[in-house]
PDB file of N, CA and C in Angstrom:
ATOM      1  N   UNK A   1     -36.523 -71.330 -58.144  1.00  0.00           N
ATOM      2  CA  UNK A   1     -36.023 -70.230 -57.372  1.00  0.00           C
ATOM      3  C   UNK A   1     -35.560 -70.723 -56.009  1.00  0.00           C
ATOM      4  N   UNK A   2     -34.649 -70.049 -55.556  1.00  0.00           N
ATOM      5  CA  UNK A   2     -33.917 -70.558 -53.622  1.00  0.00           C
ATOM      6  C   UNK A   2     -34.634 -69.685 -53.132  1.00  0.00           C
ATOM      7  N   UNK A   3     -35.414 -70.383 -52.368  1.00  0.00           N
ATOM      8  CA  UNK A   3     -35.892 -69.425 -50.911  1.00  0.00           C
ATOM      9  C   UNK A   3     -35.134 -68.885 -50.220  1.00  0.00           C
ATOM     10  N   UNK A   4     -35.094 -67.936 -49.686  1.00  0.00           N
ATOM     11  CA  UNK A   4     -34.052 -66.922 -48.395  1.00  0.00           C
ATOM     12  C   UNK A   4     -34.376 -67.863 -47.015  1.00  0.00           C
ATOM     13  N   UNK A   5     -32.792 -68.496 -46.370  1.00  0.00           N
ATOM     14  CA  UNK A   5     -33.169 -69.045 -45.146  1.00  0.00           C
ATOM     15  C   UNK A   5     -33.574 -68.052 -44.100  1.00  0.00           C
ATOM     16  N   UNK A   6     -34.080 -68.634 -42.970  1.00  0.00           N
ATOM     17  CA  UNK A   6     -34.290 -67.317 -41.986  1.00  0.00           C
ATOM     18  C   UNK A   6     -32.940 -66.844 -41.735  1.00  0.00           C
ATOM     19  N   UNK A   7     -31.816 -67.413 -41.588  1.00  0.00           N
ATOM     20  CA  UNK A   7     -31.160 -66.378 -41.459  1.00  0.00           C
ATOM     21  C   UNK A   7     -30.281 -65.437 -42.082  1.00  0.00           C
ATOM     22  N   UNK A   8     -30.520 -65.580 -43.635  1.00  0.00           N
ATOM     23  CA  UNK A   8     -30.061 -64.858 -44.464  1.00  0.00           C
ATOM     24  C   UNK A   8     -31.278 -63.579 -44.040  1.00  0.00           C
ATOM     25  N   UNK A   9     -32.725 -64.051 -44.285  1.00  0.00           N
ATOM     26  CA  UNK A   9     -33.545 -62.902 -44.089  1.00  0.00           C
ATOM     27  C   UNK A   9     -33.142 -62.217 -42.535  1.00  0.00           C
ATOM     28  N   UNK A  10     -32.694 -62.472 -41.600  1.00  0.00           N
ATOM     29  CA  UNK A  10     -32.395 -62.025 -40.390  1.00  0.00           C
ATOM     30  C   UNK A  10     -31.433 -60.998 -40.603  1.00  0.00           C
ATOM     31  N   UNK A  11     -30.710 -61.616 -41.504  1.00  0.00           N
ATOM     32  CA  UNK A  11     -28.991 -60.592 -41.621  1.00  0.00           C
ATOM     33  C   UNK A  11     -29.571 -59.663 -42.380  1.00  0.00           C
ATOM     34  N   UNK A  12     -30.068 -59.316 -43.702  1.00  0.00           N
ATOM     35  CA  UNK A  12     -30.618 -59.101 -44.399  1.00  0.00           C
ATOM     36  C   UNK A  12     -31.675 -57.515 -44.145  1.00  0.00           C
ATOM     37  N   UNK A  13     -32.242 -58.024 -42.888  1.00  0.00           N
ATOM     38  CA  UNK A  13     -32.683 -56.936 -42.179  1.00  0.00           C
ATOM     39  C   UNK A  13     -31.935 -56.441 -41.275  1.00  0.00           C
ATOM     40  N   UNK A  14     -31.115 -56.845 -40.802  1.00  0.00           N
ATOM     41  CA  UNK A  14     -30.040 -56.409 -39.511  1.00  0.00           C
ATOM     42  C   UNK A  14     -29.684 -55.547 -40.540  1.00  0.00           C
ATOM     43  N   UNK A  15     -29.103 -55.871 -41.886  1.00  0.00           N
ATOM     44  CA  UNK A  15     -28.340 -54.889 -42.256  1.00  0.00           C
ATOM     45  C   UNK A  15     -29.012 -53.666 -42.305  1.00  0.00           C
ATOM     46  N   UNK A  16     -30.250 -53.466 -42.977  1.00  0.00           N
ATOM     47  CA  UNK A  16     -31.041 -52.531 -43.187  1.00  0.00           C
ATOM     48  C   UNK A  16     -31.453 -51.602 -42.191  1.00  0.00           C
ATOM     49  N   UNK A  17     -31.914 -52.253 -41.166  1.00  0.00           N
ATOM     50  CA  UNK A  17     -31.904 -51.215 -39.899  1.00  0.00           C
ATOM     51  C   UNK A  17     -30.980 -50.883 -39.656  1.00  0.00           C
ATOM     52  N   UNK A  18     -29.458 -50.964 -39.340  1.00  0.00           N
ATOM     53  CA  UNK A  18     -28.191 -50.722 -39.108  1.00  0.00           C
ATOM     54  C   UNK A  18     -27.829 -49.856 -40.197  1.00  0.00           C
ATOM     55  N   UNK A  19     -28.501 -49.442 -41.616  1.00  0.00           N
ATOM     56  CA  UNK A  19     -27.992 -48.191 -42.537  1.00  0.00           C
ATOM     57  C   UNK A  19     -29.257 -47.479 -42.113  1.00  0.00           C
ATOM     58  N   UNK A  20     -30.292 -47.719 -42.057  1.00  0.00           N
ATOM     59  CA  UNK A  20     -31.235 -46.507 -42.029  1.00  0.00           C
ATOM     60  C   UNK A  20     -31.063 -45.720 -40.425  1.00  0.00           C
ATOM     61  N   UNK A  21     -30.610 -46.505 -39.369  1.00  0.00           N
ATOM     62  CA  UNK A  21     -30.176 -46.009 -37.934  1.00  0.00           C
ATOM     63  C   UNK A  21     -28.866 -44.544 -38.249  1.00  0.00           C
ATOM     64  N   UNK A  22     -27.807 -45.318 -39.300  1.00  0.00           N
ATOM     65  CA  UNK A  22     -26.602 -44.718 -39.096  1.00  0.00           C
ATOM     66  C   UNK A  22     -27.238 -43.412 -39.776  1.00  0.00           C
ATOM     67  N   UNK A  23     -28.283 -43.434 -40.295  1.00  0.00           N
ATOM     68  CA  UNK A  23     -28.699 -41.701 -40.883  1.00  0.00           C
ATOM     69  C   UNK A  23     -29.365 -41.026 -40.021  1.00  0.00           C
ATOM     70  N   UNK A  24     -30.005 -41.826 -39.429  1.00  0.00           N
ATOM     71  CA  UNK A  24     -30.526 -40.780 -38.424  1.00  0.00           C
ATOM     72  C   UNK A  24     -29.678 -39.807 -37.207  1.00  0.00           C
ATOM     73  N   UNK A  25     -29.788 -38.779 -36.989  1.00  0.00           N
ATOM     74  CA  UNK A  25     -28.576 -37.944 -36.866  1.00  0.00           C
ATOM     75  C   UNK A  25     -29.252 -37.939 -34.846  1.00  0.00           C
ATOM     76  N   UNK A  26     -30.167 -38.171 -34.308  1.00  0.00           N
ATOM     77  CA  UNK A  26     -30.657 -38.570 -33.085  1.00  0.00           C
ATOM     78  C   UNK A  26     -30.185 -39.711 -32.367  1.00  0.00           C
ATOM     79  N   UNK A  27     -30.216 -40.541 -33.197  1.00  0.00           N
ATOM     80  CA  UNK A  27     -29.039 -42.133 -32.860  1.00  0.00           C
ATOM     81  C   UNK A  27     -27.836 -41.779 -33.139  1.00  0.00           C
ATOM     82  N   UNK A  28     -27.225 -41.269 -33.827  1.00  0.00           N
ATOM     83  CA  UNK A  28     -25.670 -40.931 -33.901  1.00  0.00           C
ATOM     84  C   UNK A  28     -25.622 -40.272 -32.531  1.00  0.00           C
ATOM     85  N   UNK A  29     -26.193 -39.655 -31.799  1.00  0.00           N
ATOM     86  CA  UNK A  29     -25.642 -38.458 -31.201  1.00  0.00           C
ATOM     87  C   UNK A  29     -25.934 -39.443 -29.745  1.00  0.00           C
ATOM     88  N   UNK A  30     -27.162 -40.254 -29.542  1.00  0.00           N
ATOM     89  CA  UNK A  30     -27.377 -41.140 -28.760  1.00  0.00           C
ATOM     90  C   UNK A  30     -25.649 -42.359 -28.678  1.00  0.00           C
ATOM     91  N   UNK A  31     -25.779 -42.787 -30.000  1.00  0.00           N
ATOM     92  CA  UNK A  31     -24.083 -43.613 -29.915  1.00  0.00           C
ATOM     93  C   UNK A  31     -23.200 -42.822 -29.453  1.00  0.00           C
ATOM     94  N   UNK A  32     -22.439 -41.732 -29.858  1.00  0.00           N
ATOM     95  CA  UNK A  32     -21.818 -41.084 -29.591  1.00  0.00           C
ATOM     96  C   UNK A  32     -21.431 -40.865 -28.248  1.00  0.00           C
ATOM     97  N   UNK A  33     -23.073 -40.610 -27.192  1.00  0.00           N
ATOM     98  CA  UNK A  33     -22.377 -40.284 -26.135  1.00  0.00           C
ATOM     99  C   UNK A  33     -22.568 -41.825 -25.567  1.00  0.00           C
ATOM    100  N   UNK A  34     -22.756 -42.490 -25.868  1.00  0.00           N
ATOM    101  CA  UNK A  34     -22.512 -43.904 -25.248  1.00  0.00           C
ATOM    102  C   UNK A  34     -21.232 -44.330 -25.474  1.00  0.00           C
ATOM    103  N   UNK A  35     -20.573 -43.767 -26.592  1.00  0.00           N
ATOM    104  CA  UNK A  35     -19.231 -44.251 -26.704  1.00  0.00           C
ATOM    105  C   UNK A  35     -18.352 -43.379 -25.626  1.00  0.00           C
ATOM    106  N   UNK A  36     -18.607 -41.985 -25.481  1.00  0.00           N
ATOM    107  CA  UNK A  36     -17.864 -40.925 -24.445  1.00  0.00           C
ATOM    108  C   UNK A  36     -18.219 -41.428 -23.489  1.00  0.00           C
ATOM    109  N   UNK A  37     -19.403 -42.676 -22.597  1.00  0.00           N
ATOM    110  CA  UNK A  37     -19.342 -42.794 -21.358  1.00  0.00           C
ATOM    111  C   UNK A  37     -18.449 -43.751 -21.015  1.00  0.00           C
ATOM    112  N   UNK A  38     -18.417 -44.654 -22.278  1.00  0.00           N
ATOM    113  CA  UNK A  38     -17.232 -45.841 -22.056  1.00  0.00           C
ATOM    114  C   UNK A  38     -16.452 -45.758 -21.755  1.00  0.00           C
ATOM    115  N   UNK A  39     -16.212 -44.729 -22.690  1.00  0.00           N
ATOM    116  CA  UNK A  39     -14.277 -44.157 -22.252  1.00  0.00           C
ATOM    117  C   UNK A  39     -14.269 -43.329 -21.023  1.00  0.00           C
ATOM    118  N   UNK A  40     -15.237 -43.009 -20.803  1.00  0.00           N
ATOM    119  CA  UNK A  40     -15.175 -42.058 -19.345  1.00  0.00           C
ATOM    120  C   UNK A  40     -14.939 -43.126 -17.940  1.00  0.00           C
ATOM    121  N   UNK A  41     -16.110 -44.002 -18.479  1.00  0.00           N
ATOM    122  CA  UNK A  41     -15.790 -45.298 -17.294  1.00  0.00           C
ATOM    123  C   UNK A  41     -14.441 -46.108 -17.054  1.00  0.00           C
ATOM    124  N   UNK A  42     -13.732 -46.519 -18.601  1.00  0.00           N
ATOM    125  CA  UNK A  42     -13.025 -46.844 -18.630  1.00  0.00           C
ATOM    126  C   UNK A  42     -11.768 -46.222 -17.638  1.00  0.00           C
ATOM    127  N   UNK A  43     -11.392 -44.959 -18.173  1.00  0.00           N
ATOM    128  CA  UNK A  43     -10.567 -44.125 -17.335  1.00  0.00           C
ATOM    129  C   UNK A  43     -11.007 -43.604 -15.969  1.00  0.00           C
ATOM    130  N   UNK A  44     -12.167 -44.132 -15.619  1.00  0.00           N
ATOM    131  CA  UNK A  44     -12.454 -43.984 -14.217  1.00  0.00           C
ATOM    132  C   UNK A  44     -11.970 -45.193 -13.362  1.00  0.00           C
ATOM    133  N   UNK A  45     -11.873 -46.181 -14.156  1.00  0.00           N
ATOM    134  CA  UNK A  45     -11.650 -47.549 -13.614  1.00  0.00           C
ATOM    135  C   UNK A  45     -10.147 -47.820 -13.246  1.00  0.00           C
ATOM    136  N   UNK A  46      -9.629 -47.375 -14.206  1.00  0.00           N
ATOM    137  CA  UNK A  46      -8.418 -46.916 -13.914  1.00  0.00           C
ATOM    138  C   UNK A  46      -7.778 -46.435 -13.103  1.00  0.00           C
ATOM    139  N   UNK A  47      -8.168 -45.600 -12.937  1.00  0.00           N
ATOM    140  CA  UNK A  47      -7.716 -44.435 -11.889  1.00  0.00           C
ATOM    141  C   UNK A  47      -8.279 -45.013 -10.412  1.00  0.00           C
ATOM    142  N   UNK A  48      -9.388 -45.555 -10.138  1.00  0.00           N
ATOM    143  CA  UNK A  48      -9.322 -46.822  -9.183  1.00  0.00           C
ATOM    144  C   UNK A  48      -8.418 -47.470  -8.612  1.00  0.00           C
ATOM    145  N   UNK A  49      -8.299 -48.411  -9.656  1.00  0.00           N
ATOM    146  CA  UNK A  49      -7.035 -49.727  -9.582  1.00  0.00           C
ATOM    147  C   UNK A  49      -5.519 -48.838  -8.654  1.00  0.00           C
ATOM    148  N   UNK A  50      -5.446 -47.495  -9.508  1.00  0.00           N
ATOM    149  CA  UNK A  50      -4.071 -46.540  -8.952  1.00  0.00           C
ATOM    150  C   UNK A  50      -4.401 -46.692  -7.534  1.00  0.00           C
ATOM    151  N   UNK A  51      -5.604 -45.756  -7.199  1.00  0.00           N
ATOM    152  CA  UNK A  51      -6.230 -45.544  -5.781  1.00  0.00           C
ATOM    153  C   UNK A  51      -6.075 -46.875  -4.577  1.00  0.00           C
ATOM    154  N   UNK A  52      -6.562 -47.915  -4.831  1.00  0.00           N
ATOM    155  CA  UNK A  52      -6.363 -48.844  -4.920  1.00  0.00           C
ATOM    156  C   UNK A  52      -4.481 -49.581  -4.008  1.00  0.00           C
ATOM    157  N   UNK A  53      -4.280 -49.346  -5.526  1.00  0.00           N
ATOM    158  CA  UNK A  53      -2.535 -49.452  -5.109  1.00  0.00           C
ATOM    159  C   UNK A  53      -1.628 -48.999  -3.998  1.00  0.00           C
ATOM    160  N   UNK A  54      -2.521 -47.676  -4.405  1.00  0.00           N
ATOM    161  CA  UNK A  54      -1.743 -46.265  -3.551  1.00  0.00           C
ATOM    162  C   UNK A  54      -2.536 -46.280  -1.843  1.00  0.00           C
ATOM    163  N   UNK A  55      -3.378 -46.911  -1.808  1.00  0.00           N
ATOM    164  CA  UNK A  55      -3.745 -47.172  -0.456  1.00  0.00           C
ATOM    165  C   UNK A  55      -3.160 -48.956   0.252  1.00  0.00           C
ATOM    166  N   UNK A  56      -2.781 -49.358  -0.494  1.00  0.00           N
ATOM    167  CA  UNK A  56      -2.120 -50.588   0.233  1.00  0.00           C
ATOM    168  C   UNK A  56      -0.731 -50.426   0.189  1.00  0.00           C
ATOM    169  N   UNK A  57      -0.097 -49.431  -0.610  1.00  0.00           N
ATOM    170  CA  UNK A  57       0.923 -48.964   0.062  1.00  0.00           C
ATOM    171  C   UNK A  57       1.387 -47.840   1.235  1.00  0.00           C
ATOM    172  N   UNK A  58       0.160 -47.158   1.289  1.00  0.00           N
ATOM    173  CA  UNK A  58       0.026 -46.232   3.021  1.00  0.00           C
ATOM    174  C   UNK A  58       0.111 -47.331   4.252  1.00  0.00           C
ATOM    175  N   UNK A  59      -0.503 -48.163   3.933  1.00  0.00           N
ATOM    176  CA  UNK A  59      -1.248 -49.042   5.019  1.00  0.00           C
ATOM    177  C   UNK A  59       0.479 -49.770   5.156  1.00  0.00           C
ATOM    178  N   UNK A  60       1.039 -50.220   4.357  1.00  0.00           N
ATOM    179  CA  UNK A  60       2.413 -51.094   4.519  1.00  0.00           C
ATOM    180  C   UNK A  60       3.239 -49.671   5.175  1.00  0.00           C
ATOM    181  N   UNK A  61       2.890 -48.244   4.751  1.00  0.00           N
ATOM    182  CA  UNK A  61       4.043 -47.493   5.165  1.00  0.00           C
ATOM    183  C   UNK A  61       3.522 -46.931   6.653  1.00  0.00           C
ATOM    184  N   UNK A  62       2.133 -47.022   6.975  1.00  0.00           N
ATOM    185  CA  UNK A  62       1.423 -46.912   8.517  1.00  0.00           C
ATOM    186  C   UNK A  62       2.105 -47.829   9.027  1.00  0.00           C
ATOM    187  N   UNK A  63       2.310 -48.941   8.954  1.00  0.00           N
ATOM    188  CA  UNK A  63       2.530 -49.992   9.818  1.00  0.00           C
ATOM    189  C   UNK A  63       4.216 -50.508  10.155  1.00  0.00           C
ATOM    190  N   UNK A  64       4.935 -49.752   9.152  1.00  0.00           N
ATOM    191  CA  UNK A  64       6.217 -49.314   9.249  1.00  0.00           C
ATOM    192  C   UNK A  64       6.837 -48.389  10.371  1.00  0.00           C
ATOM    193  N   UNK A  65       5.811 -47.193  10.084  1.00  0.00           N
ATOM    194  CA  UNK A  65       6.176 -45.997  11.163  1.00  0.00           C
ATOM    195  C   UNK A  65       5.787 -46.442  12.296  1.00  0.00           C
ATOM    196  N   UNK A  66       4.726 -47.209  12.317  1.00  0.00           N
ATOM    197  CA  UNK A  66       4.219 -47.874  13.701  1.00  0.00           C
ATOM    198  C   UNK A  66       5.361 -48.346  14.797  1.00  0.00           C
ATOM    199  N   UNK A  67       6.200 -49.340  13.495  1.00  0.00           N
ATOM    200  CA  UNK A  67       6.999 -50.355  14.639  1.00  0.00           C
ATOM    201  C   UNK A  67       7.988 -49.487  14.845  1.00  0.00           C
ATOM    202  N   UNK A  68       8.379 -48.149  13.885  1.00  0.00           N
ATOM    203  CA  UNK A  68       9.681 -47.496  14.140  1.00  0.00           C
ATOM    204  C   UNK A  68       9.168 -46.720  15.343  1.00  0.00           C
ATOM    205  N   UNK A  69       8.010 -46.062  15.174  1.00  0.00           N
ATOM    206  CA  UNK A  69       7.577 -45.178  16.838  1.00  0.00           C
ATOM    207  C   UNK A  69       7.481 -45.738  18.236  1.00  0.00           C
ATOM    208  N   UNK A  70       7.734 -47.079  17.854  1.00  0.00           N
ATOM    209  CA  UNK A  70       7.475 -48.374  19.334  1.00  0.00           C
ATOM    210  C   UNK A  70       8.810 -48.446  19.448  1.00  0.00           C
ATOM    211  N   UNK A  71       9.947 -49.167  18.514  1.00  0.00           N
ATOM    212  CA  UNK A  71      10.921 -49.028  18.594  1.00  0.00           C
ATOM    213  C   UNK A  71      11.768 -48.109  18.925  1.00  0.00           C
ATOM    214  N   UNK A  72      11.327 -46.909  18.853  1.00  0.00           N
ATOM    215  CA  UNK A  72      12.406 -45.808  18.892  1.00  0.00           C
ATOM    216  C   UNK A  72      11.461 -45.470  20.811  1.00  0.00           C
ATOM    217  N   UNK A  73      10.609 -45.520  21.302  1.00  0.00           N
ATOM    218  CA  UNK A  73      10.134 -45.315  22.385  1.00  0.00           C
ATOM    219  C   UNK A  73      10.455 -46.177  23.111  1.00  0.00           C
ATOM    220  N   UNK A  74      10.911 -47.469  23.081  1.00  0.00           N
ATOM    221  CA  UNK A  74      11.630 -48.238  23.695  1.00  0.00           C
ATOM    222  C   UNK A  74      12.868 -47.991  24.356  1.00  0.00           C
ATOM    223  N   UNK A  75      13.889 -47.231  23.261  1.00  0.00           N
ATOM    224  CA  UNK A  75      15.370 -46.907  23.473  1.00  0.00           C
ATOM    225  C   UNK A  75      15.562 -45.617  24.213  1.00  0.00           C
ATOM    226  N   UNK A  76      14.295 -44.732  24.359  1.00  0.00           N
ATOM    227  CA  UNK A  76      14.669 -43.624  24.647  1.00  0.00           C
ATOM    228  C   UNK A  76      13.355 -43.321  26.090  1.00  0.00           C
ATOM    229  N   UNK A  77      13.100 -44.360  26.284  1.00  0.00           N
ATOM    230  CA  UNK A  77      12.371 -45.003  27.983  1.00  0.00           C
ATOM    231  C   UNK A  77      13.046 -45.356  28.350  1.00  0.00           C
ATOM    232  N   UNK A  78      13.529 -44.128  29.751  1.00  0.00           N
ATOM    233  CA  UNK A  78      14.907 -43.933  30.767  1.00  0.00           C
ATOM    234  C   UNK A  78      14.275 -45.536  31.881  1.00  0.00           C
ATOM    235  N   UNK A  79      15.492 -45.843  31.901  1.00  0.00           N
ATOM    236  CA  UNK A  79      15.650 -46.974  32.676  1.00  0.00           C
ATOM    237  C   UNK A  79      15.317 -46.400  34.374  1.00  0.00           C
ATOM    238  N   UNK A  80      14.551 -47.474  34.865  1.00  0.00           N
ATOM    239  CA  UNK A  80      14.309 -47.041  36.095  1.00  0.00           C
ATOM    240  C   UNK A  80      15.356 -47.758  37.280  1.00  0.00           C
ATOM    241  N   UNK A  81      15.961 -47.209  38.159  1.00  0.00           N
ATOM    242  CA  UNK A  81      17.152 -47.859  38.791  1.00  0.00           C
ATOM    243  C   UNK A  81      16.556 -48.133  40.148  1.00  0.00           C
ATOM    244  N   UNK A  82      16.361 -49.266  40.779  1.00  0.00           N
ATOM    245  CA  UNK A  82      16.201 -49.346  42.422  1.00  0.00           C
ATOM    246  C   UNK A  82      16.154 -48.469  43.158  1.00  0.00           C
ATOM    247  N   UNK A  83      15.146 -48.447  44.431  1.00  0.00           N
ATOM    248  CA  UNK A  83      15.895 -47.589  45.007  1.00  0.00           C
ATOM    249  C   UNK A  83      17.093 -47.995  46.424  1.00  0.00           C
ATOM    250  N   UNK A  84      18.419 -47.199  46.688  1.00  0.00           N
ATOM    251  CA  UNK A  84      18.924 -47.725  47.193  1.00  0.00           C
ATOM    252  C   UNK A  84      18.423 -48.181  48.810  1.00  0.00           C
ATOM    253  N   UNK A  85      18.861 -49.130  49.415  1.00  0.00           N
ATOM    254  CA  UNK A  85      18.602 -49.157  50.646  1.00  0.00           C
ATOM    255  C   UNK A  85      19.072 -48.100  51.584  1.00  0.00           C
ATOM    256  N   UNK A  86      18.558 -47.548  52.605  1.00  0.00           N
ATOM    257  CA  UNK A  86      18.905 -46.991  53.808  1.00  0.00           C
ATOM    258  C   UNK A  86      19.079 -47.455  55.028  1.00  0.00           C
ATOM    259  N   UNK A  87      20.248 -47.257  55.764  1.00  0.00           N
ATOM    260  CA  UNK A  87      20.516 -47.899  56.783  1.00  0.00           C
ATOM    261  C   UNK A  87      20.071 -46.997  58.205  1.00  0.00           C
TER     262      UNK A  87
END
């Protein structure tokens, strides 16, 4: 007769717990919402990365308006003229 290596007996039982789990209707419902948090995280992560994006492009468009509000306060700072001498 062939003896069962350990890891045939390993698989062997993996399998077995893995069909008697999938009946139990307490672990399904346990998987289940472990699978809905994944995807919840997932699309949270997401929506991050956007956030993310969408704030290093404020910061490039802050620093835009910046130089245009310096610039434009430059051109429209009335020149100051001497004053004339008096005799």
């Amino acid at each position: 007769m062939a003896t069962k290596s350990t890891l045939d007996r390993l698989t062997s039982l993996g399998e077995e717990v893995i069909g008697k789990a999938s009946q139990n209707p307490s672990l399904a419902r346990v998987v289940g919402a472990a699978t809905q948090l994944k995807d919840r995280v997932d699309d949270l992560s997401k929506r991050v990365r956007g956030l993310e994006a969408m704030e290093k492009r404020i910061g490039a468009l802050e620093q835009r308006i910046k130089k245009l509000e310096g610039a434009q306060k430059r051109a429209t700072t009335p020149v100051k003229k001497p004053p004339e001498p008096t005799s």
